[in-house]
C-alpha atoms as a PDB file:
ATOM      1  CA  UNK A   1       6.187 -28.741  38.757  1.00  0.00           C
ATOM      2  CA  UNK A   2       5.149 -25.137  36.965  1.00  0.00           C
ATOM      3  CA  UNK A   3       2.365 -23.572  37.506  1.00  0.00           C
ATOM      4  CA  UNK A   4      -0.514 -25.214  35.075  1.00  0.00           C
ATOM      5  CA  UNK A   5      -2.704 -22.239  33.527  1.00  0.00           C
ATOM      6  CA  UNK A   6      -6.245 -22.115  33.284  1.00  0.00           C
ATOM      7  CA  UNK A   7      -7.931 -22.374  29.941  1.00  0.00           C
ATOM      8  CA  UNK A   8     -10.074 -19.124  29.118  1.00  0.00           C
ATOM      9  CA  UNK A   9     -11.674 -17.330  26.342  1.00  0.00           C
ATOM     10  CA  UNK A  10      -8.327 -15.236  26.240  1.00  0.00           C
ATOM     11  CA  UNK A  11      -5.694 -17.908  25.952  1.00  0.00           C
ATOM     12  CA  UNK A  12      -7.849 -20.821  24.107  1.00  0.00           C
ATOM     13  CA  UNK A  13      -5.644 -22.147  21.369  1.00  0.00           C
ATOM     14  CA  UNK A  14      -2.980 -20.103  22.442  1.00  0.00           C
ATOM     15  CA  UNK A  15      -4.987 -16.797  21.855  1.00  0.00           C
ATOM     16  CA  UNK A  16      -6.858 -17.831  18.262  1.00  0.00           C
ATOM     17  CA  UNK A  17     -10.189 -17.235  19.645  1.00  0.00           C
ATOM     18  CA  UNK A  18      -9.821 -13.543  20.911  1.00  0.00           C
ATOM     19  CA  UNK A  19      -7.458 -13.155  17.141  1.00  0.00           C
ATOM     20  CA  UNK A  20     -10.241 -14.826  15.066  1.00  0.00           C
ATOM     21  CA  UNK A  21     -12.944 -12.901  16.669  1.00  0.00           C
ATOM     22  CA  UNK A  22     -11.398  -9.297  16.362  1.00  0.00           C
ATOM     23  CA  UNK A  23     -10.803 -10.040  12.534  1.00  0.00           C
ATOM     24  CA  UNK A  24     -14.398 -10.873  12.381  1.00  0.00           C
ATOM     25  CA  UNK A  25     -15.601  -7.573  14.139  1.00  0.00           C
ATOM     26  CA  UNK A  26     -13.212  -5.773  12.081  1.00  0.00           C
ATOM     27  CA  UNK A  27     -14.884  -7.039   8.956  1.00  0.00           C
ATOM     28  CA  UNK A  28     -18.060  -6.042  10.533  1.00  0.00           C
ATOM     29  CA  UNK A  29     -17.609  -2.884  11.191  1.00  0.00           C
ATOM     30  CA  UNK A  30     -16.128  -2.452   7.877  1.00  0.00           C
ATOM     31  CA  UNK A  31     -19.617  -3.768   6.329  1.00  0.00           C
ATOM     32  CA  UNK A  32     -21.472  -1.443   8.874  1.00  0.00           C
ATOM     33  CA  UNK A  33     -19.838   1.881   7.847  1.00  0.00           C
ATOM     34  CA  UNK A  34     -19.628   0.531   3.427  1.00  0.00           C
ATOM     35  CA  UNK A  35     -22.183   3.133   2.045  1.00  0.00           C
ATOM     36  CA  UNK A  36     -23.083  -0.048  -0.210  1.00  0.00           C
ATOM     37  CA  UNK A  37     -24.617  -1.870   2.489  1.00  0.00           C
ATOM     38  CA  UNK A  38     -28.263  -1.547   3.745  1.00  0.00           C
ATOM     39  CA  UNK A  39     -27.373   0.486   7.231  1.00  0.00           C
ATOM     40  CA  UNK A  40     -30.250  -1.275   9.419  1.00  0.00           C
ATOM     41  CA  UNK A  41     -29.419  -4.586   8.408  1.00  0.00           C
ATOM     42  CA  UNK A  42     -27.935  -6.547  11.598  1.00  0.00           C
ATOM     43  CA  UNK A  43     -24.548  -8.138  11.651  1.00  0.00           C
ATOM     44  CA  UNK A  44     -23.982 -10.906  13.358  1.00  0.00           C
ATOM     45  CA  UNK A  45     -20.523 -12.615  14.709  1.00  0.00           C
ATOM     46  CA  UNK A  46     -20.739 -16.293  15.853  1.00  0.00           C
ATOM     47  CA  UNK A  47     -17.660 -17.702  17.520  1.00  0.00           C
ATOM     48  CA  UNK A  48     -17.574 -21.555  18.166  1.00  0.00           C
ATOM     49  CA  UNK A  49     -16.028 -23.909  20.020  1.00  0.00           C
ATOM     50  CA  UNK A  50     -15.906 -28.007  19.474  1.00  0.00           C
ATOM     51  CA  UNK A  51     -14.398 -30.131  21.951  1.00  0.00           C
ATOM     52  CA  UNK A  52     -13.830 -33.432  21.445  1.00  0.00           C
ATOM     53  CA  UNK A  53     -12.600 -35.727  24.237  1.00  0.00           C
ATOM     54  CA  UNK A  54     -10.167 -38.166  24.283  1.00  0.00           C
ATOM     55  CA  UNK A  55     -11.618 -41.351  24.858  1.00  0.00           C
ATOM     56  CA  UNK A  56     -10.077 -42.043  28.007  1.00  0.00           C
ATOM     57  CA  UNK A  57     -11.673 -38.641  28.995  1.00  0.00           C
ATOM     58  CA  UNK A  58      -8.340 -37.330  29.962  1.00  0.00           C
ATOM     59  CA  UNK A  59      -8.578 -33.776  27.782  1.00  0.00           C
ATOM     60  CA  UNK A  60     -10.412 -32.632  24.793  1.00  0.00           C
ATOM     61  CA  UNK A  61      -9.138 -31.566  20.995  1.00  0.00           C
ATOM     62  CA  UNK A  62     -10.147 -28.191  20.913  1.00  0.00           C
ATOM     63  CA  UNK A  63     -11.110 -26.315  17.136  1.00  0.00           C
ATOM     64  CA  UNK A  64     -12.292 -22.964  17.012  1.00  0.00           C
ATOM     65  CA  UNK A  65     -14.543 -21.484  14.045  1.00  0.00           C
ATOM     66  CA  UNK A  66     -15.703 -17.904  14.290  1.00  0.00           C
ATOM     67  CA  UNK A  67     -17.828 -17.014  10.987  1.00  0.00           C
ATOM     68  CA  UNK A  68     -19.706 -13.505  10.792  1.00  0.00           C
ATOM     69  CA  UNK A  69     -23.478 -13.094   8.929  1.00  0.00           C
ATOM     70  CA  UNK A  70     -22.868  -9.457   7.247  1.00  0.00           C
ATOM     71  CA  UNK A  71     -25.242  -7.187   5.410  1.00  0.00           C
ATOM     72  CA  UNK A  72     -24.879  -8.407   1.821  1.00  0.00           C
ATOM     73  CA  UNK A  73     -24.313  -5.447  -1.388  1.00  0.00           C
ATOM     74  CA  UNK A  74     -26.629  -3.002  -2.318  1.00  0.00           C
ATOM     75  CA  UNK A  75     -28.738  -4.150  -5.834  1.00  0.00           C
ATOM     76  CA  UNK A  76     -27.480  -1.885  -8.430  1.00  0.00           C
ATOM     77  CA  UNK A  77     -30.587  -1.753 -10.828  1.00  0.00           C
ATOM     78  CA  UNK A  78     -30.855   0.478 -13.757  1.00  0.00           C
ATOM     79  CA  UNK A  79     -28.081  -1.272 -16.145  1.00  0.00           C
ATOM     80  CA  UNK A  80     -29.565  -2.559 -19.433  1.00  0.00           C
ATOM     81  CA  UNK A  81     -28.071  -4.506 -22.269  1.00  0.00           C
ATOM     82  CA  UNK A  82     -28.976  -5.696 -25.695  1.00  0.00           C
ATOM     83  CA  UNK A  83     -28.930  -8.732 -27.429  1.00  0.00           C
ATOM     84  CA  UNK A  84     -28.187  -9.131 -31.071  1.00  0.00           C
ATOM     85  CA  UNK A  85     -25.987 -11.511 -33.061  1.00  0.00           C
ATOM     86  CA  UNK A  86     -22.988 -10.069 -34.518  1.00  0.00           C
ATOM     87  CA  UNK A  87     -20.356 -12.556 -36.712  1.00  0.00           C
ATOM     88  CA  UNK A  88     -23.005 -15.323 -36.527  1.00  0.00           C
ATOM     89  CA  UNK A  89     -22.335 -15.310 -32.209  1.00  0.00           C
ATOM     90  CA  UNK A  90     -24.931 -14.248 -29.405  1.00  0.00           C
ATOM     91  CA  UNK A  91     -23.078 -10.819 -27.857  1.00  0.00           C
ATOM     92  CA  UNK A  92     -24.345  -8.394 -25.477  1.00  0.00           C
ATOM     93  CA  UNK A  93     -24.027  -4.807 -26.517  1.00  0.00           C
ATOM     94  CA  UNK A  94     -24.633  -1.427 -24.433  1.00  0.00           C
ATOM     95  CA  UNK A  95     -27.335   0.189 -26.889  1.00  0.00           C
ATOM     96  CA  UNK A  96     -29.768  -1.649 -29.742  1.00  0.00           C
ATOM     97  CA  UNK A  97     -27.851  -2.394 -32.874  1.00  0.00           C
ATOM     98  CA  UNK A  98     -30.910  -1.796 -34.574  1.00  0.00           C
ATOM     99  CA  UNK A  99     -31.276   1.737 -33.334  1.00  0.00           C
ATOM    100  CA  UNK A 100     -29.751   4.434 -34.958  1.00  0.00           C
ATOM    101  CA  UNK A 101     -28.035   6.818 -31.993  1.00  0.00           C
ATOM    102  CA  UNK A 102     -29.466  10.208 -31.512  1.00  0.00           C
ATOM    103  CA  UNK A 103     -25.681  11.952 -31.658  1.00  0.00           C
ATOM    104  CA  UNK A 104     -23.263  10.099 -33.419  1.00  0.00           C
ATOM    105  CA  UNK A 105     -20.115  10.557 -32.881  1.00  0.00           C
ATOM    106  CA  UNK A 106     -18.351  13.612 -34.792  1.00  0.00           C
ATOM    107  CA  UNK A 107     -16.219  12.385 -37.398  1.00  0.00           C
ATOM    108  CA  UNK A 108     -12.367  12.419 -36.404  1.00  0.00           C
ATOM    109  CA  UNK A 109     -10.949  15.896 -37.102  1.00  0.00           C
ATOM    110  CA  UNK A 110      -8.186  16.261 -39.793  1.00  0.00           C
ATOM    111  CA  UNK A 111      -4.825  17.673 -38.200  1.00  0.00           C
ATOM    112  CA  UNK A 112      -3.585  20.273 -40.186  1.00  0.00           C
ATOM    113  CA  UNK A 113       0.260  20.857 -39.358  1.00  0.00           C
ATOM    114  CA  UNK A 114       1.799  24.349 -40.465  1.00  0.00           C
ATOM    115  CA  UNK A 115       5.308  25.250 -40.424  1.00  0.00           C
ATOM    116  CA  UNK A 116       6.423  27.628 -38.153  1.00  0.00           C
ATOM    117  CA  UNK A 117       8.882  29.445 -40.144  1.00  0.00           C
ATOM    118  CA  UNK A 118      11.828  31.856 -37.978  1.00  0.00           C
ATOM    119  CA  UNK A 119      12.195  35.731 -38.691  1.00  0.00           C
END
């Protein structure tokens, strides 16, 4: 008869513990060093186990869940929009309709082509 193996964090679920928790600390660190993130906020990697025995006792189904708490975006704040109804419809727009703008835009310049003539 071979050699049994003992279970350990290493080869539970033929190695899906130590795989599921390195792709969670990868994704942390990833959060950590996003300039978007608040850099004090704590991360936080939570790897679970649920056994649940057979009813004769004999062994145990085992599922694995690792889940990671990470520092959520920065607010962006300073954005603005208007509201006015264009067409009869509720739209958003990027300045006030009723506002005139400060610099309009230049009017589109005429192209004027001239022929180029050989000597």
């Amino acid at each position: 008869m071979p050699q049994a193996e003992r279970v350990s964090l290493l080869n539970l679920n033929k190695g899906a513990a130590l795989e599921r928790f390195d792709h969670e600390l990868l994704r942390a660190i990833t959060n950590i060093k996003d300039v978007n993130t608040d850099a004090k906020s704590k991360r936080k990697i939570v790897l679970e186990v649920v056994l649940a025995p057979y009813p004769d006792r004999t062994g145990v189904n085992v599922t694995l869940r690792c889940t990671s708490k990470l520092a959520a975006l920065n607010d962006v704040t300073g954005g603005s929009m208007f509201i006015a109804q264009q067409d009869g419809a509720l739209a958003a727009f990027t300045h006030d309709l009723r506002q005139e703008p400060l610099f309009p835009d230049p009017e589109p310049a005429t192209t004027k082509v001239v022929a180029m003539t050989a000597k």
